[in-house]
N, C-alpha and C. Protein backbone atom coordinates (compact mmCIF):
# COMPACT_ATOMS: atom_id res chain seq x y z
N UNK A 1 97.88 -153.19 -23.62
CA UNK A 1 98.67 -154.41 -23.55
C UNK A 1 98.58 -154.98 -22.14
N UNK A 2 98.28 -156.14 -22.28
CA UNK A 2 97.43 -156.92 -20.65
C UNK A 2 99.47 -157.37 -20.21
N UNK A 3 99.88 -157.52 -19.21
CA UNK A 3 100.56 -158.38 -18.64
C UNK A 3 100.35 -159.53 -18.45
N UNK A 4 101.97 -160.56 -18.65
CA UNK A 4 101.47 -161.65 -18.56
C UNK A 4 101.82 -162.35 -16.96
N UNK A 5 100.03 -162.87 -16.62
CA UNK A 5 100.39 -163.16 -15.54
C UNK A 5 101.12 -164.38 -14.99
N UNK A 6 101.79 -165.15 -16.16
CA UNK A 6 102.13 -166.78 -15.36
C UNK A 6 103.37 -166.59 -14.52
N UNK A 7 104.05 -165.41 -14.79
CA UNK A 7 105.48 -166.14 -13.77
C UNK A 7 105.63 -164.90 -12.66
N UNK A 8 104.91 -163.74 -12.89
CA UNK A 8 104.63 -162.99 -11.84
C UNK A 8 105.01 -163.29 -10.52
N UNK A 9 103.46 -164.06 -9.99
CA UNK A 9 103.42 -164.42 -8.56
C UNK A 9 104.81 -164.80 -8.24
N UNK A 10 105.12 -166.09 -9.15
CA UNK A 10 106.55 -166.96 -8.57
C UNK A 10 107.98 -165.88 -8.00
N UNK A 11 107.86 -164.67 -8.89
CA UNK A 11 109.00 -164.00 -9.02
C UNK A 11 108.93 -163.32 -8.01
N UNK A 12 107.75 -162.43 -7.96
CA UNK A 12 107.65 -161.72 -6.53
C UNK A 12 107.77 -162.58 -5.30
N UNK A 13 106.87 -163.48 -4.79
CA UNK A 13 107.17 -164.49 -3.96
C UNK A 13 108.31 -164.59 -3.50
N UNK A 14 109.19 -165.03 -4.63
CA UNK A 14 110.80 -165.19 -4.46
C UNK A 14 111.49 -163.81 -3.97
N UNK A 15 110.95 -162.97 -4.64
CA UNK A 15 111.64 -161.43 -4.55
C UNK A 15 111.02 -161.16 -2.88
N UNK A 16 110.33 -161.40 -1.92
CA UNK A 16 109.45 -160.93 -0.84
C UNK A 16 110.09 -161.93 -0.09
N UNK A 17 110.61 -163.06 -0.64
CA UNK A 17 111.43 -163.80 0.59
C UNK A 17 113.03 -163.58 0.83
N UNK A 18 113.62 -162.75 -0.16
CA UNK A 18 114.87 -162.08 -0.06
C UNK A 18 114.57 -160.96 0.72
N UNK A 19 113.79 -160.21 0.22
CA UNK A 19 113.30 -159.04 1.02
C UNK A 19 113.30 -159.31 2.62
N UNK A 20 113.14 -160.18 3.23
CA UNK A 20 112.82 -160.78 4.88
C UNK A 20 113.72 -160.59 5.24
N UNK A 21 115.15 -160.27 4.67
CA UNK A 21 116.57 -160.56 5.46
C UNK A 21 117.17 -159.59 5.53
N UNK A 22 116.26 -158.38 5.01
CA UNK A 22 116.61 -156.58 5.23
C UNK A 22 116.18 -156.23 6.62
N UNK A 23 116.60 -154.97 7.14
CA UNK A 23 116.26 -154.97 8.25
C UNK A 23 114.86 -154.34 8.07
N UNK A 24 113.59 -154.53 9.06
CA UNK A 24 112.75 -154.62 9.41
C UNK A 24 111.74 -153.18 8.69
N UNK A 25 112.22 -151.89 8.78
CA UNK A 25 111.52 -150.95 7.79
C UNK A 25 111.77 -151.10 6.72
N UNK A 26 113.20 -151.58 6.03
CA UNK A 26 113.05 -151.38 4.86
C UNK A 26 112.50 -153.04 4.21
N UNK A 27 112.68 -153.60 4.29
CA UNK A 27 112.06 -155.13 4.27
C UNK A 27 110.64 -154.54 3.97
N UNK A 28 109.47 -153.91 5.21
CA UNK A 28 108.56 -153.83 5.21
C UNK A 28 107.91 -152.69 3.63
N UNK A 29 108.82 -151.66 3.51
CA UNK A 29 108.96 -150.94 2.59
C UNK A 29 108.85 -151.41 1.35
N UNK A 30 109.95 -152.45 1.06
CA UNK A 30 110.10 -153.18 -0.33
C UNK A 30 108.70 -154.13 -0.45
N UNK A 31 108.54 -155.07 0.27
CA UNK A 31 107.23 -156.10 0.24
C UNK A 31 106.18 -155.27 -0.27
N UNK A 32 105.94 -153.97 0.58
CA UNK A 32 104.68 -153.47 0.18
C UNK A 32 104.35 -152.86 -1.28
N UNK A 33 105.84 -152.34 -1.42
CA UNK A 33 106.10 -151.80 -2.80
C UNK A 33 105.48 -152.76 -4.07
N UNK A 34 106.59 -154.14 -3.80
CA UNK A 34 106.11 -155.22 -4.34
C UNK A 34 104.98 -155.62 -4.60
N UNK A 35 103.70 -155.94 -3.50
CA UNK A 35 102.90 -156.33 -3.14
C UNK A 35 101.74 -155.93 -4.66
N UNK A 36 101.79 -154.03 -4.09
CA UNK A 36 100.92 -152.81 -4.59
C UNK A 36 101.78 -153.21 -5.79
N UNK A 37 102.76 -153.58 -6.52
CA UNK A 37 102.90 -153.16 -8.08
C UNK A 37 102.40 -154.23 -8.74
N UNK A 38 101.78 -155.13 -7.80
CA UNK A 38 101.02 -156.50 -8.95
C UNK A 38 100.10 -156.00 -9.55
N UNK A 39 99.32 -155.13 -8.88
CA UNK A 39 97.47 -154.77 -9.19
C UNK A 39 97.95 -153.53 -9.72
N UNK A 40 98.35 -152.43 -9.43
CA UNK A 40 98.32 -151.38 -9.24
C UNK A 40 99.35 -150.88 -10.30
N UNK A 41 99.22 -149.21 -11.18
CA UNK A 41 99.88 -148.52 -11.96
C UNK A 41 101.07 -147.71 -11.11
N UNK A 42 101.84 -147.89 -11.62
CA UNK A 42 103.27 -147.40 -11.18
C UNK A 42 102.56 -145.62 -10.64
N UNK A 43 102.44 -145.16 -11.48
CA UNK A 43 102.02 -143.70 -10.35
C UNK A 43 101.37 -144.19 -9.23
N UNK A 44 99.96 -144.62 -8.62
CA UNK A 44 99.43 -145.17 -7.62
C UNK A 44 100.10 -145.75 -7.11
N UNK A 45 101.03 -146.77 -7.36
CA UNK A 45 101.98 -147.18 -6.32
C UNK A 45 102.72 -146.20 -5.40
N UNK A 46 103.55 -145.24 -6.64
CA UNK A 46 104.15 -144.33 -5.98
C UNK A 46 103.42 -143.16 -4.89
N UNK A 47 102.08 -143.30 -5.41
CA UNK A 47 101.10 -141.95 -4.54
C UNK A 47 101.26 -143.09 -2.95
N UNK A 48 100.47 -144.33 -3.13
CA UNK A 48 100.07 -145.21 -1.88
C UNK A 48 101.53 -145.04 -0.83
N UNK A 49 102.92 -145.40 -1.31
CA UNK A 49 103.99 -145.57 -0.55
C UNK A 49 104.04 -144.10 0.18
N UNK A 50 104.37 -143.19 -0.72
CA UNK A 50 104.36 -141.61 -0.01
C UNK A 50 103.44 -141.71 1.15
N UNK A 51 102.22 -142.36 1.37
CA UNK A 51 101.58 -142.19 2.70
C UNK A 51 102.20 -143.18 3.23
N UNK A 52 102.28 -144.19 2.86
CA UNK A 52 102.88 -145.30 3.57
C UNK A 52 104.35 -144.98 4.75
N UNK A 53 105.48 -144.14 3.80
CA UNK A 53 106.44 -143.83 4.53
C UNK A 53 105.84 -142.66 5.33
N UNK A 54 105.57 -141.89 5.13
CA UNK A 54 104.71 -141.20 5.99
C UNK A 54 104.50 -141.12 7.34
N UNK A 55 103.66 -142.39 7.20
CA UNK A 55 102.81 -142.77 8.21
C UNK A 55 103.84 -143.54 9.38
N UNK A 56 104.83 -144.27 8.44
CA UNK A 56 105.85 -144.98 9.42
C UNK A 56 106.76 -144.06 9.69
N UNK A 57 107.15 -143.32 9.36
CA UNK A 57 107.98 -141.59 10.07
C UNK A 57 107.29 -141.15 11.15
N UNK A 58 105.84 -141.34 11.33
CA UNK A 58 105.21 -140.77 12.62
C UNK A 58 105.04 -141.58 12.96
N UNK A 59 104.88 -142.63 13.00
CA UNK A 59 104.71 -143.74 13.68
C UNK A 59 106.37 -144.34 14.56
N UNK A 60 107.25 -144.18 13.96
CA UNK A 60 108.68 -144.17 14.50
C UNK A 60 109.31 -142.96 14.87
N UNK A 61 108.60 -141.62 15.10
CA UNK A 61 109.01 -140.75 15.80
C UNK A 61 109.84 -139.62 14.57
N UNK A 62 109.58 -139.74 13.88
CA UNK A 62 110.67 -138.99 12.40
C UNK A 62 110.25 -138.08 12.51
N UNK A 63 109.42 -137.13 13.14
CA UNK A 63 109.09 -135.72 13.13
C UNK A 63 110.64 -134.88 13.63
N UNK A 64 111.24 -135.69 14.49
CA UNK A 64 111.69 -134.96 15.44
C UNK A 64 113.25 -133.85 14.82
């Protein structure tokens, strides 16, 4: 079963400009989430973010 793509874009769009008024990781968090679930199967989304937060935990010092 294909998805339908006509109102997609509009919704996310809309959904990624609410998102802007979170603070700055999690904002960045949600968009990408967003972004990756247009193309992409909900497991792969979930595999891609796990590196994603990841990467921004070492990148913001979260080891510690």
């Amino acid at each position: 079963m294909s998805k339908p793509n006509n109102d997609y874009p509009d919704i996310n769009k809309l959904i990624i400009e609410k998102l802007k008024a979170f603070p700055d990781a999690v904002s960045e968090l949600a968009i990408k989430a967003v972004q990756l679930s247009e193309d992409l199967p909900e497991a792969t989304v979930y595999e891609l973010m796990q590196g994603h937060i990841r990467d921004m935990a070492r990148k913001d010092g979260g080891e510690d």
